[in-house]
C-alpha atoms as a PDB file:
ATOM      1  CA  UNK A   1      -6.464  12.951   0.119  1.00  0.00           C
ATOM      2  CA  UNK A   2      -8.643  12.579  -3.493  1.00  0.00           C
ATOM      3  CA  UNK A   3     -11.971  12.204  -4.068  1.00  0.00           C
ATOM      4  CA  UNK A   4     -13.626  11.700  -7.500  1.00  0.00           C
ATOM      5  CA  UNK A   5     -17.370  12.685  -7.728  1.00  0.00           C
ATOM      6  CA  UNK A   6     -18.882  11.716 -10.556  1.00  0.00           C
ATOM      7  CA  UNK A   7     -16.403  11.580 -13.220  1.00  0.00           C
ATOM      8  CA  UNK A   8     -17.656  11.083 -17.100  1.00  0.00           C
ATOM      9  CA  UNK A   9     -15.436  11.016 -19.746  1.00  0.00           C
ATOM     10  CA  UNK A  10     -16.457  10.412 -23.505  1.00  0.00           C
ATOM     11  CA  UNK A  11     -14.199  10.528 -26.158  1.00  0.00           C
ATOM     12  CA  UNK A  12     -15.166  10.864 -29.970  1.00  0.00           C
ATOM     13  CA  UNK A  13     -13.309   9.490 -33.040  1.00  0.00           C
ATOM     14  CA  UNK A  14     -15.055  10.868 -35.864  1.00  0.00           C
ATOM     15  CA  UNK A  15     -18.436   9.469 -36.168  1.00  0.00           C
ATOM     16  CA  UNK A  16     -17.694   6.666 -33.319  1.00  0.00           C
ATOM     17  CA  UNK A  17     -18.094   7.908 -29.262  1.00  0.00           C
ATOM     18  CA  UNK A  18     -16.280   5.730 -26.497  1.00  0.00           C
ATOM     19  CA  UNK A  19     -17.303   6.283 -23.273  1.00  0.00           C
ATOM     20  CA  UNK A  20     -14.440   5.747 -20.876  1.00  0.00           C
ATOM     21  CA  UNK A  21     -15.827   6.441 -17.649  1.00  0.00           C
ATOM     22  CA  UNK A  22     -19.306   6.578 -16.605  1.00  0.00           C
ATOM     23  CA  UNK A  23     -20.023   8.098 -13.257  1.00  0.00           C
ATOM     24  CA  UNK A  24     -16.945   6.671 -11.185  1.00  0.00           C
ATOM     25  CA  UNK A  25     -16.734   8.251  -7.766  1.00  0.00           C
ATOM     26  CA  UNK A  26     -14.212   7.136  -5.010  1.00  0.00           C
ATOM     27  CA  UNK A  27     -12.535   8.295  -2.304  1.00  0.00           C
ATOM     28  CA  UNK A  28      -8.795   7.654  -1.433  1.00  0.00           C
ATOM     29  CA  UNK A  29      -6.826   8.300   1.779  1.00  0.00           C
ATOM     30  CA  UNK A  30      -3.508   9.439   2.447  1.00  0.00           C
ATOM     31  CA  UNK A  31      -1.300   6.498   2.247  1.00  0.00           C
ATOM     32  CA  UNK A  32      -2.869   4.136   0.691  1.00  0.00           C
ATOM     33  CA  UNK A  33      -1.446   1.725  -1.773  1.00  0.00           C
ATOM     34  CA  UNK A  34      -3.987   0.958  -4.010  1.00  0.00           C
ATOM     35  CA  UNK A  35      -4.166  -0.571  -7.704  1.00  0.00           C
ATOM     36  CA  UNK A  36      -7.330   0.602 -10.290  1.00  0.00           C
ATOM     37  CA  UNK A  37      -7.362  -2.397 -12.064  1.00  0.00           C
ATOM     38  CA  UNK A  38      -9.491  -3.847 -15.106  1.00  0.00           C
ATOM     39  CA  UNK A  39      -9.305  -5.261 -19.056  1.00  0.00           C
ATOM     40  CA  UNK A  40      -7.991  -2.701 -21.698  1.00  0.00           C
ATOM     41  CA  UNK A  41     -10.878  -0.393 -22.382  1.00  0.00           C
ATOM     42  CA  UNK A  42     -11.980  -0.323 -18.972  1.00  0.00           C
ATOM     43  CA  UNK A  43     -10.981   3.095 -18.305  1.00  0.00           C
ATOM     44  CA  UNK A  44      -8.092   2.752 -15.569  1.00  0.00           C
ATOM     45  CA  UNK A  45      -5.678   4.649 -17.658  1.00  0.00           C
ATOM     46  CA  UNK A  46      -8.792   7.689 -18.349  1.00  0.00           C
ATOM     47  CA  UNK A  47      -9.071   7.907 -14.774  1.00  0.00           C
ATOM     48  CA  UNK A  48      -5.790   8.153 -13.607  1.00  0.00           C
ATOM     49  CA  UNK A  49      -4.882  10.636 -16.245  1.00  0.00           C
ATOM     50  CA  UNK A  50      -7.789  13.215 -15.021  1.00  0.00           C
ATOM     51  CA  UNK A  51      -6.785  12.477 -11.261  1.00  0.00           C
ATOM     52  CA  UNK A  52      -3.074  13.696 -12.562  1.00  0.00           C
ATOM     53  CA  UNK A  53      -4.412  16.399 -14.165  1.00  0.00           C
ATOM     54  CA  UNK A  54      -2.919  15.159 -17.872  1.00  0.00           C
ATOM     55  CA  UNK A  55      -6.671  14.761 -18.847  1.00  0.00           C
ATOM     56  CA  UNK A  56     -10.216  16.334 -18.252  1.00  0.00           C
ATOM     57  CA  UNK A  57     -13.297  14.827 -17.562  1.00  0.00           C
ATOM     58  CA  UNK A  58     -16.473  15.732 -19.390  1.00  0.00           C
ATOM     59  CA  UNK A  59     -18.289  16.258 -15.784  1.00  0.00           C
ATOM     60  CA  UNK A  60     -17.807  15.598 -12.504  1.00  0.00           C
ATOM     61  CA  UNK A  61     -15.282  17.026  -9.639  1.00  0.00           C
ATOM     62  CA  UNK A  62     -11.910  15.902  -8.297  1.00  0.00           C
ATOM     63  CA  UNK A  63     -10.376  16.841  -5.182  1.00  0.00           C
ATOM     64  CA  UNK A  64      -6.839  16.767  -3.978  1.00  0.00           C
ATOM     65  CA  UNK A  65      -5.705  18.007  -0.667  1.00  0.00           C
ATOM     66  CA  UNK A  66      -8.870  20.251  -0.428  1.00  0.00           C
ATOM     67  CA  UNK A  67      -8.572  21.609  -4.266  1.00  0.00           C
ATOM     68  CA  UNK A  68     -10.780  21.142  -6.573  1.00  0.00           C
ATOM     69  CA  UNK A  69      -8.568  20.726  -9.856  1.00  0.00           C
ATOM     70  CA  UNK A  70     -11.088  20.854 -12.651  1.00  0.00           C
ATOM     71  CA  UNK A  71     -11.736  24.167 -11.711  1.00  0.00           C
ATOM     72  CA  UNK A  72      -7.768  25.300 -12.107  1.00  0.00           C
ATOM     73  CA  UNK A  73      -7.454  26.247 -15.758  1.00  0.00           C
ATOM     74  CA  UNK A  74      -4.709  24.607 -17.714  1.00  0.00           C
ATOM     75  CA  UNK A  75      -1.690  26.517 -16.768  1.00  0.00           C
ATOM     76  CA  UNK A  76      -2.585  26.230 -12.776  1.00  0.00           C
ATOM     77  CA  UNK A  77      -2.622  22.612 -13.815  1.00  0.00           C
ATOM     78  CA  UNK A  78       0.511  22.013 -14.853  1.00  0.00           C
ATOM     79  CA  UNK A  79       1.899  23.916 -11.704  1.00  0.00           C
ATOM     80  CA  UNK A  80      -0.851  21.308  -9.431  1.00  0.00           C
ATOM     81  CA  UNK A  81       1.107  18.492 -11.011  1.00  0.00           C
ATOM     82  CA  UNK A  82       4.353  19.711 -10.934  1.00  0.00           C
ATOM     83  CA  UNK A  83       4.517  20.307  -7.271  1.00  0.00           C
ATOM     84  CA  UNK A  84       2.164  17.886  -5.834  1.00  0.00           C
ATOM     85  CA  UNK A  85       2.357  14.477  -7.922  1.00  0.00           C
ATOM     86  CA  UNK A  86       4.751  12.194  -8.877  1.00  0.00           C
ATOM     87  CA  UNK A  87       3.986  10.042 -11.640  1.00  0.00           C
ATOM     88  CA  UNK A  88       5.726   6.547 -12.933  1.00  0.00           C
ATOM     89  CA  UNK A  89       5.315   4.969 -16.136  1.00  0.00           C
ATOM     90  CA  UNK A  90       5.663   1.989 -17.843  1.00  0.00           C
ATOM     91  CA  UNK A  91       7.959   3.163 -20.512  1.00  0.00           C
ATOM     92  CA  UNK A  92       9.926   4.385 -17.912  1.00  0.00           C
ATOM     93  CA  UNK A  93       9.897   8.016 -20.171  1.00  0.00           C
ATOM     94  CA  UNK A  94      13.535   9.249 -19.053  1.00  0.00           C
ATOM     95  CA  UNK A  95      15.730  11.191 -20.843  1.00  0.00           C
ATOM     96  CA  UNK A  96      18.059   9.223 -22.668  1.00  0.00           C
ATOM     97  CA  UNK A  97      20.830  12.061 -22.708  1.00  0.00           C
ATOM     98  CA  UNK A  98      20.818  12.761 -19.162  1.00  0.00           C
ATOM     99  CA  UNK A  99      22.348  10.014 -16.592  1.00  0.00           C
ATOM    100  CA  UNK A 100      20.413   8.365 -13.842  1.00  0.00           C
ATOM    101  CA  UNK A 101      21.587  11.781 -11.332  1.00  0.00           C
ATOM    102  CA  UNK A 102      20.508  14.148 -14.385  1.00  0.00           C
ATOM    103  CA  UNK A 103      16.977  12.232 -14.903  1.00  0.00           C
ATOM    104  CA  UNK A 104      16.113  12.854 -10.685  1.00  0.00           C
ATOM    105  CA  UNK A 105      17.363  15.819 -10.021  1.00  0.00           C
ATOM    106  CA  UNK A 106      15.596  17.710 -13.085  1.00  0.00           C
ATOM    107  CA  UNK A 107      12.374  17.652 -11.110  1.00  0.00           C
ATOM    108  CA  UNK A 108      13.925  19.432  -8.793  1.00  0.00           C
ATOM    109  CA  UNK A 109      15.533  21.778 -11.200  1.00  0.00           C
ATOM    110  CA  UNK A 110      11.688  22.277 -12.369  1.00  0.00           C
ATOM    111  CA  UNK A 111      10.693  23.769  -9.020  1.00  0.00           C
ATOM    112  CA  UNK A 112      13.143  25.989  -7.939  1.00  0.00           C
ATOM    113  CA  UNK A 113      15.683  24.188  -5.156  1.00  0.00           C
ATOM    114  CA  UNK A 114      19.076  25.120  -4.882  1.00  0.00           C
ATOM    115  CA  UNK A 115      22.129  23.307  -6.635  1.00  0.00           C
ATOM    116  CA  UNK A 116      23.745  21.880  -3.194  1.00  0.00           C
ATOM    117  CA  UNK A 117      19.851  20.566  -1.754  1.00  0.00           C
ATOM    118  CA  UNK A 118      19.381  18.902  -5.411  1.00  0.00           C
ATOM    119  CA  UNK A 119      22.351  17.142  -5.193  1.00  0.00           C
ATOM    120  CA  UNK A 120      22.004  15.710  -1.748  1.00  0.00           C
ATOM    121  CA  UNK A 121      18.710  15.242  -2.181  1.00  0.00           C
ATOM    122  CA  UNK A 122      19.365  12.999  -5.204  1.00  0.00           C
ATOM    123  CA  UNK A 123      22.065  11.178  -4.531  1.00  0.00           C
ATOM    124  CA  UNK A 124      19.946  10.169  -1.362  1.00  0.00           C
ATOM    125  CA  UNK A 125      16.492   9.145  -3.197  1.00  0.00           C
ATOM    126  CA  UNK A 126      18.970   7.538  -5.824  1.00  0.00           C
ATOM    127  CA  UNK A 127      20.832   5.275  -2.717  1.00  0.00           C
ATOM    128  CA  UNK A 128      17.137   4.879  -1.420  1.00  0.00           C
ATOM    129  CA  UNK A 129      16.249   2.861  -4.240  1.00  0.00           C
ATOM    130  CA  UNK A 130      19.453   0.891  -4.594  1.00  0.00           C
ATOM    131  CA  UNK A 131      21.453   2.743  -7.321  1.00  0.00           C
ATOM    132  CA  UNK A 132      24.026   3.730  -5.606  1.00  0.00           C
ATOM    133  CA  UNK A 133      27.417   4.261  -7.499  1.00  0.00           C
ATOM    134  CA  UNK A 134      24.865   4.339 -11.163  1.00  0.00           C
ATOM    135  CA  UNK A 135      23.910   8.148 -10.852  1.00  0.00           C
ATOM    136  CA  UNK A 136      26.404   8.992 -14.158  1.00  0.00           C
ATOM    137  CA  UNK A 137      25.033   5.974 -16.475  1.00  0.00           C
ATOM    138  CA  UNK A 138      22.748   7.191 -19.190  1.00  0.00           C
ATOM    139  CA  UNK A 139      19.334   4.976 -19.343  1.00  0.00           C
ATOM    140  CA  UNK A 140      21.515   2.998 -22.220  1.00  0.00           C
ATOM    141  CA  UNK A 141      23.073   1.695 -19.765  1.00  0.00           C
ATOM    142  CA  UNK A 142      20.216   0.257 -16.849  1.00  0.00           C
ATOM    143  CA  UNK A 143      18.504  -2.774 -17.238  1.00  0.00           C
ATOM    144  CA  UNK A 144      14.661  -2.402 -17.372  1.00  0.00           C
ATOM    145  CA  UNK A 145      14.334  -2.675 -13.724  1.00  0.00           C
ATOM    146  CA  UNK A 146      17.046   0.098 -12.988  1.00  0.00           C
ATOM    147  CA  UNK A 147      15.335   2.193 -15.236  1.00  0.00           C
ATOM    148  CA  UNK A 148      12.190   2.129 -13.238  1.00  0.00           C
ATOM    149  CA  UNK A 149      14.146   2.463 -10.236  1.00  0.00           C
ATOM    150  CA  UNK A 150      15.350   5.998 -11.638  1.00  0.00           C
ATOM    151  CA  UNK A 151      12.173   6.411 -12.112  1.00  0.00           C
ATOM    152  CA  UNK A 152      10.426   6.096  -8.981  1.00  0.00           C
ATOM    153  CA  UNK A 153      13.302   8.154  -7.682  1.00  0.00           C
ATOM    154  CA  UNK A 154      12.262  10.625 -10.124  1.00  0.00           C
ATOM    155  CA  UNK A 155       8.656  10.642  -8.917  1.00  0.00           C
ATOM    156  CA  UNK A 156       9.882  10.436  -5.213  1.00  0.00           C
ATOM    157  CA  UNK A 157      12.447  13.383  -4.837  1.00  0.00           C
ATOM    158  CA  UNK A 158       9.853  15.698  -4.644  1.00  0.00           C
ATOM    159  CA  UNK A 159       8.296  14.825  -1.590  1.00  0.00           C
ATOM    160  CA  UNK A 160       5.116  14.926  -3.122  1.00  0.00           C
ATOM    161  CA  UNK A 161       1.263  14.088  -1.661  1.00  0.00           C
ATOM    162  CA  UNK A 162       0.360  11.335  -4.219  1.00  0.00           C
ATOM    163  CA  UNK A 163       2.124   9.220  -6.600  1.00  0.00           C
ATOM    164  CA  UNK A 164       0.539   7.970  -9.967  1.00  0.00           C
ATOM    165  CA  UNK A 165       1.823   4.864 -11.698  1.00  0.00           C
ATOM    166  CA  UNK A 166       0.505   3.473 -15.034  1.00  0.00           C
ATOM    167  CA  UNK A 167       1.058  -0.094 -15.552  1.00  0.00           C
ATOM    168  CA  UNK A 168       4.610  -0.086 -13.513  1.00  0.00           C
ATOM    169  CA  UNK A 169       5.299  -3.306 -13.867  1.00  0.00           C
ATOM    170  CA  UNK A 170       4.143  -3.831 -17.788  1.00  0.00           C
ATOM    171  CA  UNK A 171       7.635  -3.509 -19.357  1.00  0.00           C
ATOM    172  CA  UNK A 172       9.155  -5.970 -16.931  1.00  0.00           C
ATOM    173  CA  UNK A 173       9.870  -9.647 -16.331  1.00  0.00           C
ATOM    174  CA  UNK A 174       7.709 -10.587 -13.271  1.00  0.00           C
ATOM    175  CA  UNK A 175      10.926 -11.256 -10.886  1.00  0.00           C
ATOM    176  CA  UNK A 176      12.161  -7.742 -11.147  1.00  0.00           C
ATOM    177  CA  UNK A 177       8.346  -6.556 -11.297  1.00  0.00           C
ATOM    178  CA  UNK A 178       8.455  -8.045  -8.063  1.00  0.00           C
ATOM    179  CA  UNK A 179      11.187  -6.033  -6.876  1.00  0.00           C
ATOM    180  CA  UNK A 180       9.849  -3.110  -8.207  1.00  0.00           C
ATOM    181  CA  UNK A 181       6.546  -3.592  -6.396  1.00  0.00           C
ATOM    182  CA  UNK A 182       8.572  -4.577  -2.748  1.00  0.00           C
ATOM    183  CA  UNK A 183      10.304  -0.908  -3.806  1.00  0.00           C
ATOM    184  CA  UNK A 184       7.132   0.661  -4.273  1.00  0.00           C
ATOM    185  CA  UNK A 185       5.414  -0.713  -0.877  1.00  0.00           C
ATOM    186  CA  UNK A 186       8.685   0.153   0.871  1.00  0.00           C
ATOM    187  CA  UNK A 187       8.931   3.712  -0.219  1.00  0.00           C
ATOM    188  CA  UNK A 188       4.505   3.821   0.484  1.00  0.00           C
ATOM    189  CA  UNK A 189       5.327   3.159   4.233  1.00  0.00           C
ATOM    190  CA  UNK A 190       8.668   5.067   4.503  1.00  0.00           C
ATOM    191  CA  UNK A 191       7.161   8.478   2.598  1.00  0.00           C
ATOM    192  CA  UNK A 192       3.727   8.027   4.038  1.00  0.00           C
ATOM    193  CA  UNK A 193       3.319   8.647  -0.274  1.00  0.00           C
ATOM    194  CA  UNK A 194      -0.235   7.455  -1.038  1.00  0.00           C
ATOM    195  CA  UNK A 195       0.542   5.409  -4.662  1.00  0.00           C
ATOM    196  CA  UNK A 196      -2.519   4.670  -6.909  1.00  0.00           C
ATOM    197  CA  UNK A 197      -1.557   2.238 -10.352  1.00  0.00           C
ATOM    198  CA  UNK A 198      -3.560   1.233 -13.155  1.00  0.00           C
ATOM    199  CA  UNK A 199      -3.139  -2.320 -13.962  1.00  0.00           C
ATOM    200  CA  UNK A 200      -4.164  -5.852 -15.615  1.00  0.00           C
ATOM    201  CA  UNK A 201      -1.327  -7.610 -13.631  1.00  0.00           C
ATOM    202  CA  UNK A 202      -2.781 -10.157 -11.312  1.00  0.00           C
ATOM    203  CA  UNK A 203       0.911  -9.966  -9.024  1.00  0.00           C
ATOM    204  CA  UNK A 204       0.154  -5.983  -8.932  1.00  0.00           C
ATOM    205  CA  UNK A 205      -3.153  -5.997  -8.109  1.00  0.00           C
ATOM    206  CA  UNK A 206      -2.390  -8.681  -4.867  1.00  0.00           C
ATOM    207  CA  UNK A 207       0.211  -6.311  -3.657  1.00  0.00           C
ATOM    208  CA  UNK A 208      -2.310  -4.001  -3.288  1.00  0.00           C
ATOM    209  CA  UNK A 209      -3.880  -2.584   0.276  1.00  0.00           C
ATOM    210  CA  UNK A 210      -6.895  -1.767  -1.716  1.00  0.00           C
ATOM    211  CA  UNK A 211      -8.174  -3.088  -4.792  1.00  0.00           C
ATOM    212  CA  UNK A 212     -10.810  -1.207  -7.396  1.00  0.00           C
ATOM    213  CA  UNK A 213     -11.975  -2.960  -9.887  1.00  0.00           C
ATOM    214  CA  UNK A 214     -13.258  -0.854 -13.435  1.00  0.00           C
ATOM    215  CA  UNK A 215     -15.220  -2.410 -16.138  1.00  0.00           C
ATOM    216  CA  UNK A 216     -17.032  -0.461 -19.181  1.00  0.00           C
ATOM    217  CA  UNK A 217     -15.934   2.569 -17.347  1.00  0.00           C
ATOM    218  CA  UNK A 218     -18.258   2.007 -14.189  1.00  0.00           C
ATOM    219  CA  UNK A 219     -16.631   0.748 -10.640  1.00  0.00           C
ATOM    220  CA  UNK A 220     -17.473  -2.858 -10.694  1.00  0.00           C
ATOM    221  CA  UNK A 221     -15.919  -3.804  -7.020  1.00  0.00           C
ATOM    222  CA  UNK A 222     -13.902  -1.749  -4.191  1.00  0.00           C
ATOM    223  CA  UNK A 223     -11.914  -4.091  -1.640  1.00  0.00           C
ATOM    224  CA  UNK A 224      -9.785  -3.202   1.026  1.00  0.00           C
ATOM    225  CA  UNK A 225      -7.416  -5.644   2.573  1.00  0.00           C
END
């Protein structure tokens, strides 16, 4: 599903370089459930930004579903992302003008499918995750771990190959971080999704099918459970 081949990735604040990954190559198969974990400054968050396609690496190749995306210039990007990766944060980043239905079904919107298949489409991802009869509250208006709900919903509705999540839990109190994760795993075996997080959270990281380990930007363990 991805492969990374010798990713580097420097980045330079004035007369100070940081080098944020140093020849990290890995492969990952379709549905996995697997956590890139490792202190701040390890480069978890670099690495999962060039597999999504938000960031380039200095050299080095990565492969999704047979295409090489660092050869795609910035525009064919976007359109990569847009219709094969779903990404959650830990900020959540919805739109805090559009409700909980608004929020999902704009990815949707983004790519094209019809007013009645968005809205049944929606309202089932949205009933999926447990937020049924909340589709017309704002983000206002959801506790943290509804918010994340909307968005995995978000990052789900699309069907898509791979989904991307930076420090999910971060933002949350570890019981609903715990329901958030049983979410997560549930959706990984119903979708068949493959979902690849960056984290520092010990509970994350044991939820995990397959742990990496990063440190100073070089893989420093790979376990599979």
């Amino acid at each position: 599903m991805i492969a990374v081949k010798n990713l580097h990735k420097t980045y330079t604040a004035g007369d100070t370089k940081v080098k944020a990954l140093r020849g990290v190559s890995l492969d990952i198969q379709e549905g996995e459930f697997m956590s890139i974990a490792g202190p701040s400054g390890s480069g978890k968050t670099t690495l999962l930004n060039i597999v999504g396609c938000i960031d380039g690496a200095d050299e080095g190749e990565v492969i999704i579903a047979g295409e090489s995306v660092m050869t795609l210039d910035r525009n064919e990007q976007a359109a990569f992302r847009r219709d094969n990766l779903g990404f959650i944060f830990q900020s959540f980043n919805l739109i805090p003008v559009l409700t909980a239905f608004e929020n999902v079904a704009l990815s949707l919107n983004l790519i094209g499918v019809n007013d009645k298949e968005t809205e049944e489409r929606t309202m089932a991802i949205l009933k999926e995750v447990g937020l049924e009869g909340m589709e017309d509250r704002r983000p206002s208006r959801l506790s943290g771990g509804q918010q994340q709900r909307v968005a995995i919903a978000r990052a789900l509705v699309k069907d898509p190959k791979i989904i991307l999540a930076d420090e999910p839990t971060a933002n949350l109190d570890s019981h609903t971080g715990q329901e958030v994760l049983d979410l997560m795993k549930e959706m990984n075996e119903k979708h068949n999704s493959t979902f690849v997080f960056s984290t520092h959270d010990s509970m994350v990281m044991g939820f995990a099918n397959r742990l990496v380990r990063l440190h100073d930007g070089k893989i420093q363990s790979d376990e599979r459970r």
